[in-house]
Protein backbone atom coordinates (compact mmCIF):
# COMPACT_ATOMS: atom_id res chain seq x y z
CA UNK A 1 -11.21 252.26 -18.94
CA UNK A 2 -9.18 251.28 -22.33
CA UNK A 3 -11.06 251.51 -25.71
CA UNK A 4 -14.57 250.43 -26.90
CA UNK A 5 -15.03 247.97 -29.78
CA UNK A 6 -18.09 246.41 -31.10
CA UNK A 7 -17.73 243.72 -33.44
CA UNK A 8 -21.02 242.45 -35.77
CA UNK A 9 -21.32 238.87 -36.55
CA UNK A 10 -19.19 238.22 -33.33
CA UNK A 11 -20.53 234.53 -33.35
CA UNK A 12 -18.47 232.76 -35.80
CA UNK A 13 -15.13 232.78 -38.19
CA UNK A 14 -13.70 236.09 -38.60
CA UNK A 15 -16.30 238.09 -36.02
CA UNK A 16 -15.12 235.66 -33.11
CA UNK A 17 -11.47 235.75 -34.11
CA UNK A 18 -11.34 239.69 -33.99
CA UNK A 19 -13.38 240.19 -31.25
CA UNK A 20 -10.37 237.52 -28.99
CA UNK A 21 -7.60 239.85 -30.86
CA UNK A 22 -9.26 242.84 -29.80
CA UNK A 23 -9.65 241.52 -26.12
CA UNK A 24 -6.46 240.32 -25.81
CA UNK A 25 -5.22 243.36 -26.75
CA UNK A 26 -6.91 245.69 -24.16
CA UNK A 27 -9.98 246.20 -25.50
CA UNK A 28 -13.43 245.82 -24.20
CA UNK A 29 -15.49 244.28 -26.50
CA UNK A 30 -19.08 244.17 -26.94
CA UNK A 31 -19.94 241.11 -29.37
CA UNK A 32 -22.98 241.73 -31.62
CA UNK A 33 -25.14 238.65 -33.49
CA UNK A 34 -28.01 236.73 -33.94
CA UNK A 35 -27.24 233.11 -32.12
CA UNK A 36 -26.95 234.14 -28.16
CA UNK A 37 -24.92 230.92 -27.21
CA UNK A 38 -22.60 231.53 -29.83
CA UNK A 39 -22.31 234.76 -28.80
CA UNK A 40 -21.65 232.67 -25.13
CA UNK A 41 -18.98 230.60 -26.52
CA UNK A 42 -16.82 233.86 -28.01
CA UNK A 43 -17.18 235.46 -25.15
CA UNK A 44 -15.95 231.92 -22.99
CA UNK A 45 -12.72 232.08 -25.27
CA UNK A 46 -11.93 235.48 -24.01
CA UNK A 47 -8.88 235.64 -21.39
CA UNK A 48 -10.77 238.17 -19.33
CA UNK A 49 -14.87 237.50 -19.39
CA UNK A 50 -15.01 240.21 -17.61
CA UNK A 51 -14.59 242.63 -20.66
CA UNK A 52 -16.46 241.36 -23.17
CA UNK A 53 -20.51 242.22 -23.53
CA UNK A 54 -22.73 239.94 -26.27
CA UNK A 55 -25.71 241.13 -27.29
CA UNK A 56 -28.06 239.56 -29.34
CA UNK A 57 -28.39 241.36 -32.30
CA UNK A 58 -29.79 241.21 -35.75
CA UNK A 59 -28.47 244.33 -37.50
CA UNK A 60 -30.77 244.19 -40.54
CA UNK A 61 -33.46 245.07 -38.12
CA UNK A 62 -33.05 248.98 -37.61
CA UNK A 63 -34.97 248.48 -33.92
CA UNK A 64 -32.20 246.16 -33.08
CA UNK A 65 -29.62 248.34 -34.03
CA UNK A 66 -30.73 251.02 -31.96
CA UNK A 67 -31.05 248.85 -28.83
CA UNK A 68 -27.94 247.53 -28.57
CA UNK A 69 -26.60 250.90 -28.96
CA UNK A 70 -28.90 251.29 -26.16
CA UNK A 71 -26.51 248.81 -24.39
CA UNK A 72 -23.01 250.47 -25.39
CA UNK A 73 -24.03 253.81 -24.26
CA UNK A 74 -25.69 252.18 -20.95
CA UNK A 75 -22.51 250.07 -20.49
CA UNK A 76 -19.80 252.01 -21.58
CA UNK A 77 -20.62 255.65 -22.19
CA UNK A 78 -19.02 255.44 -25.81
CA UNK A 79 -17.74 253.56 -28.53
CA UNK A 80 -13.52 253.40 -29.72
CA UNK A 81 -13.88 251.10 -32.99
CA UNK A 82 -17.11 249.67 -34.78
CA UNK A 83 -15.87 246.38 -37.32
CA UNK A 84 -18.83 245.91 -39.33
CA UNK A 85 -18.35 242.31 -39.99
CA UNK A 86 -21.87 240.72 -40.30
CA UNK A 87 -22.31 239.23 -43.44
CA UNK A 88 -24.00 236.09 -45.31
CA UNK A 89 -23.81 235.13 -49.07
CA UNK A 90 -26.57 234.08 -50.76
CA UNK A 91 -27.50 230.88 -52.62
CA UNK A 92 -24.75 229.71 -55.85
CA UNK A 93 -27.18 229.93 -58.39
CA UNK A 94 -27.62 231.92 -61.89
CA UNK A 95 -28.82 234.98 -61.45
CA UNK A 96 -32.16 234.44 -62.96
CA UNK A 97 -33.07 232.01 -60.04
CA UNK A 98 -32.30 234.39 -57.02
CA UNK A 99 -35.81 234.78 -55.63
CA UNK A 100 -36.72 238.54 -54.08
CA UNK A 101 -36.77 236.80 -50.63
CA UNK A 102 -33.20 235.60 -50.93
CA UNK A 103 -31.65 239.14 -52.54
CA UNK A 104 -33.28 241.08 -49.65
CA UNK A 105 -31.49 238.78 -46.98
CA UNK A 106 -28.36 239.03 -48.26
CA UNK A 107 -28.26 243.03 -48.96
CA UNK A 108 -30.45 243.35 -45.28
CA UNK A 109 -27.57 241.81 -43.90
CA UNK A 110 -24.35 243.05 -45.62
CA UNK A 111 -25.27 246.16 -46.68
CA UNK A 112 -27.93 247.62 -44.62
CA UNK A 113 -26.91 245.90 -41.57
CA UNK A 114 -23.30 247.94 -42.26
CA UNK A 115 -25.28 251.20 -42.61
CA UNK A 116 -27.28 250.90 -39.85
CA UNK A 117 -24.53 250.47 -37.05
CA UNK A 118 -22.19 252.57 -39.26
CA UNK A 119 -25.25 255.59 -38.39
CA UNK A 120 -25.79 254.45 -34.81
CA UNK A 121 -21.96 254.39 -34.49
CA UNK A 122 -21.27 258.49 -35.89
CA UNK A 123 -24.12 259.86 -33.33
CA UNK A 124 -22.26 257.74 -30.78
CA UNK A 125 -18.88 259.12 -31.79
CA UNK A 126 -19.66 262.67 -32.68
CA UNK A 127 -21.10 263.31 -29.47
CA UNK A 128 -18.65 261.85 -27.25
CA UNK A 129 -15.62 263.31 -25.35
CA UNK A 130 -13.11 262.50 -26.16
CA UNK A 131 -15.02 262.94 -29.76
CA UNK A 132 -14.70 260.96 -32.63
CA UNK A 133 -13.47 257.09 -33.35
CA UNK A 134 -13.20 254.28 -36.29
CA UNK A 135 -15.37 252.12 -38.17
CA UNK A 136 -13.63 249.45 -40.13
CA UNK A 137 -15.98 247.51 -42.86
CA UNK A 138 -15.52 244.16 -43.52
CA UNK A 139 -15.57 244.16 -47.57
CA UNK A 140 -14.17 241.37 -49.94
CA UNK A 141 -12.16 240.46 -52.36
CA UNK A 142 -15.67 240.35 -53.91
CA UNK A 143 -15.58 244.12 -53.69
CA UNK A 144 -14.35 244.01 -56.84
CA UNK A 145 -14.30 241.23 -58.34
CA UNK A 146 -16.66 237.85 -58.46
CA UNK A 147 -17.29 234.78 -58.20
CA UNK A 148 -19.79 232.71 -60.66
CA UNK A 149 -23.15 232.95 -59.38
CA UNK A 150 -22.59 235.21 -56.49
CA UNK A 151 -24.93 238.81 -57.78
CA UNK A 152 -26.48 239.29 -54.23
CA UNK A 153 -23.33 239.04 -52.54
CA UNK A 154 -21.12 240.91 -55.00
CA UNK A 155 -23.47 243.64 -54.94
CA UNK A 156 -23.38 244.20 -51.61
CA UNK A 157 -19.53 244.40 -51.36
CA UNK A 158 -19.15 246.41 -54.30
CA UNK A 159 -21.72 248.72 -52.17
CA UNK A 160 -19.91 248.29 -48.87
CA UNK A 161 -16.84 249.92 -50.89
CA UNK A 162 -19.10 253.34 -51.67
CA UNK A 163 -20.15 252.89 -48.15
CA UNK A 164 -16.85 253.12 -46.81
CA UNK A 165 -15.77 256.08 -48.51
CA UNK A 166 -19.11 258.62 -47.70
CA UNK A 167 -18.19 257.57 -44.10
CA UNK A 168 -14.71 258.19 -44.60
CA UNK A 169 -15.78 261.76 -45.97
CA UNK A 170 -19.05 262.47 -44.11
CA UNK A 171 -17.33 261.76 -40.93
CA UNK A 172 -13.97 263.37 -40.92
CA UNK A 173 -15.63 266.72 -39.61
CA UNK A 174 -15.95 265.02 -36.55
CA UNK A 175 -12.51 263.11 -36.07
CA UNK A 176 -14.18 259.83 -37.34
CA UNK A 177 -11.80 257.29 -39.54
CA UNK A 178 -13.25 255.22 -41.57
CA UNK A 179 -11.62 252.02 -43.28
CA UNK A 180 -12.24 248.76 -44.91
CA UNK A 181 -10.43 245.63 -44.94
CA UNK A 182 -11.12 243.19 -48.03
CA UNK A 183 -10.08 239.60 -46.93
CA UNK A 184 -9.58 236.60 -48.96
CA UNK A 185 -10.20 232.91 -48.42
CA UNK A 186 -10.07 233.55 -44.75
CA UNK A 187 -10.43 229.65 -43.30
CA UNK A 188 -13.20 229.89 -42.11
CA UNK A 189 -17.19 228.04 -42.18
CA UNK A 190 -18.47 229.55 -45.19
CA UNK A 191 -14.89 228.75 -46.89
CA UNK A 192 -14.68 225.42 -46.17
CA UNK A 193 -15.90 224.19 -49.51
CA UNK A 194 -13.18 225.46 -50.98
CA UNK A 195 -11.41 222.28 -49.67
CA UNK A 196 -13.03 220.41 -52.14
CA UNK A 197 -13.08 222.83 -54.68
CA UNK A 198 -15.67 225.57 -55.59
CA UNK A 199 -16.41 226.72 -59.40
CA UNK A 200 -14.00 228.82 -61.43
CA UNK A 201 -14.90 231.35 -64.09
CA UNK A 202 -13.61 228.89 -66.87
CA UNK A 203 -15.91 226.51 -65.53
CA UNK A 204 -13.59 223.90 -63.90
CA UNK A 205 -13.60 223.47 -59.98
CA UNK A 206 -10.64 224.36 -58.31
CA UNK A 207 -9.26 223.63 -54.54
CA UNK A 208 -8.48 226.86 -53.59
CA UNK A 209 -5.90 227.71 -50.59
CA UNK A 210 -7.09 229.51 -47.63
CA UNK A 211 -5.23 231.66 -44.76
CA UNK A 212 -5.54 231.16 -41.18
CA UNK A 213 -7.87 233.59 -39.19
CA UNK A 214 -4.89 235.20 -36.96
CA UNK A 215 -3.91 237.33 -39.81
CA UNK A 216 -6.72 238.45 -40.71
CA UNK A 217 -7.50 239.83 -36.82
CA UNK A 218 -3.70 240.71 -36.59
CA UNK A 219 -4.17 243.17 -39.89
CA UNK A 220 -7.62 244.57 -38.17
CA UNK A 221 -5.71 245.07 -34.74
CA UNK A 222 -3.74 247.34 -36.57
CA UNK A 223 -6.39 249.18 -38.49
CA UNK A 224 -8.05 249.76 -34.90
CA UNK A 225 -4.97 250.72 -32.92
CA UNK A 226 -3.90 253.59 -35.60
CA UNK A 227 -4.37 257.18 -34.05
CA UNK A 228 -7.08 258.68 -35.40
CA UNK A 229 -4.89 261.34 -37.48
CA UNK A 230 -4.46 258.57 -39.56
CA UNK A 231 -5.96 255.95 -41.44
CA UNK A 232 -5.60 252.24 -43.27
CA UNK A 233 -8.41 253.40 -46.34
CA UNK A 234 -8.42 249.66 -48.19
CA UNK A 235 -6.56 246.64 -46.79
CA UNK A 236 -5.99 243.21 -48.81
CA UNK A 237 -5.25 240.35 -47.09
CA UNK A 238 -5.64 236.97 -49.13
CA UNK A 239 -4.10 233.94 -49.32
CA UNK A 240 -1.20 234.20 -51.85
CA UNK A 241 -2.25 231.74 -54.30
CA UNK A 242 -5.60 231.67 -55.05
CA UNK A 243 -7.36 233.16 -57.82
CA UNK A 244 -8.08 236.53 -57.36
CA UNK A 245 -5.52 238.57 -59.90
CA UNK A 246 -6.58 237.31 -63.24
CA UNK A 247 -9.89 236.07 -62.01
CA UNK A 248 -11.47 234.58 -64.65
């Protein structure tokens, strides 16, 4: 049997797009979301079907989590690689008009979703033989800096950067890498407004350029294929002209 890779959010844009890579490349791949038949249609796109697993998943939901660990452990006996890619931004609005409802689905999501799996994943991996593994995080260029109207979602990223680095320290002990990869303007769903242009700090709208999705599962291919004596700690990958240096 080759490796073990789960990837959240497995559904759509950069989820799917990893989860072929990581097939393609020898992987088995279980594929983790909340819509089943797009779960269907990632798993249809594979070259070998019989290697991937989806499993309906919503990973804010901590009873969730644990069952489709449930599933890995019943499946496969252990778990290689863990990208924690599930995410969703919240509504572009000023601050003041986030409701509670909308902040907790967004940080649910994003940052306890992460958490969740990211715990599920170390019992896995500390208990296995051979022991230990990888859990990338899917950050942002939003870990650090962000956009207008964005709090819920910049929040969350900022947090996913902490996040990656207790896990990166917590977990050593037991041969468990952690990483995160912060991606820009990847093309897909949730970027295509940028097409028509999205607000700028300045206040102007601005057509910003996006990359295509194969480098972005090309750079985590690598992160997952490293031995686990070493270690990709924060990875960049934008699109080389948009806005990001000098934001604002």
């Amino acid at each position: 049997m080759g490796k073990i890779a789960l990837v959240t959010g497995a559904g759509s844009g950069i989820g799917r797009a990893v989860s072929l890579a990581l097939e393609s490349a020898g992987y088995s791949v279980i594929l983790a979301g909340r819509r089943a038949a797009e779960l269907d249609r990632t798993a249809a796109l594979a070259s070998h079907g019989d290697k991937t697993l989806a499993v309906p998943t919503d990973v804010s939901k901590p009873d969730s989590v644990r069952l489709l660990f449930a599933r890995i452990r019943e499946a496969f006996g252990r778990l290689d690689v863990l990208f924690n890619n599930a995410g969703m931004s919240g509504p572009a609005v000023p601050m003041e008009d986030i409701t509670y409802e909308q902040w907790s689905a967004v940080v649910g999501v994003n940052l306890t979703g992460a958490f969740l799996c990211a715990q599920e994943a170390i019992k896995l991996m500390k208990s296995q033989q051979p022991r230990g593994g990888r859990i990338i995080n899917n950050g942002s260029l939003s870990a650090y800096t962000p956009r207008p109207n964005s709090a819920p979602y910049t929040a969350t990223k900022h947090a996913i950067s902490g996040l990656t680095k207790s896990i990166s320290l917590d977990g050593r002990k037991y041969d468990i890498a952690c990483g995160q990869i912060d991606i820009g303007n990847a093309a897909t769903e949730m970027t295509g407004r940028m097409t028509a242009g999205v607000p700028q700090a300045n206040g102007a709208s601005m057509v910003e350029p996006r990359i295509d999705l194969e480098h972005v599962a090309r750079a985590v291919l690598y992160m997952a294929d490293l031995p686990l004596d070493a270690n990709v700690q924060f990875m960049t990958v934008m699109a080389t002209k948009m806005p990001f240096s000098g934001r604002g």
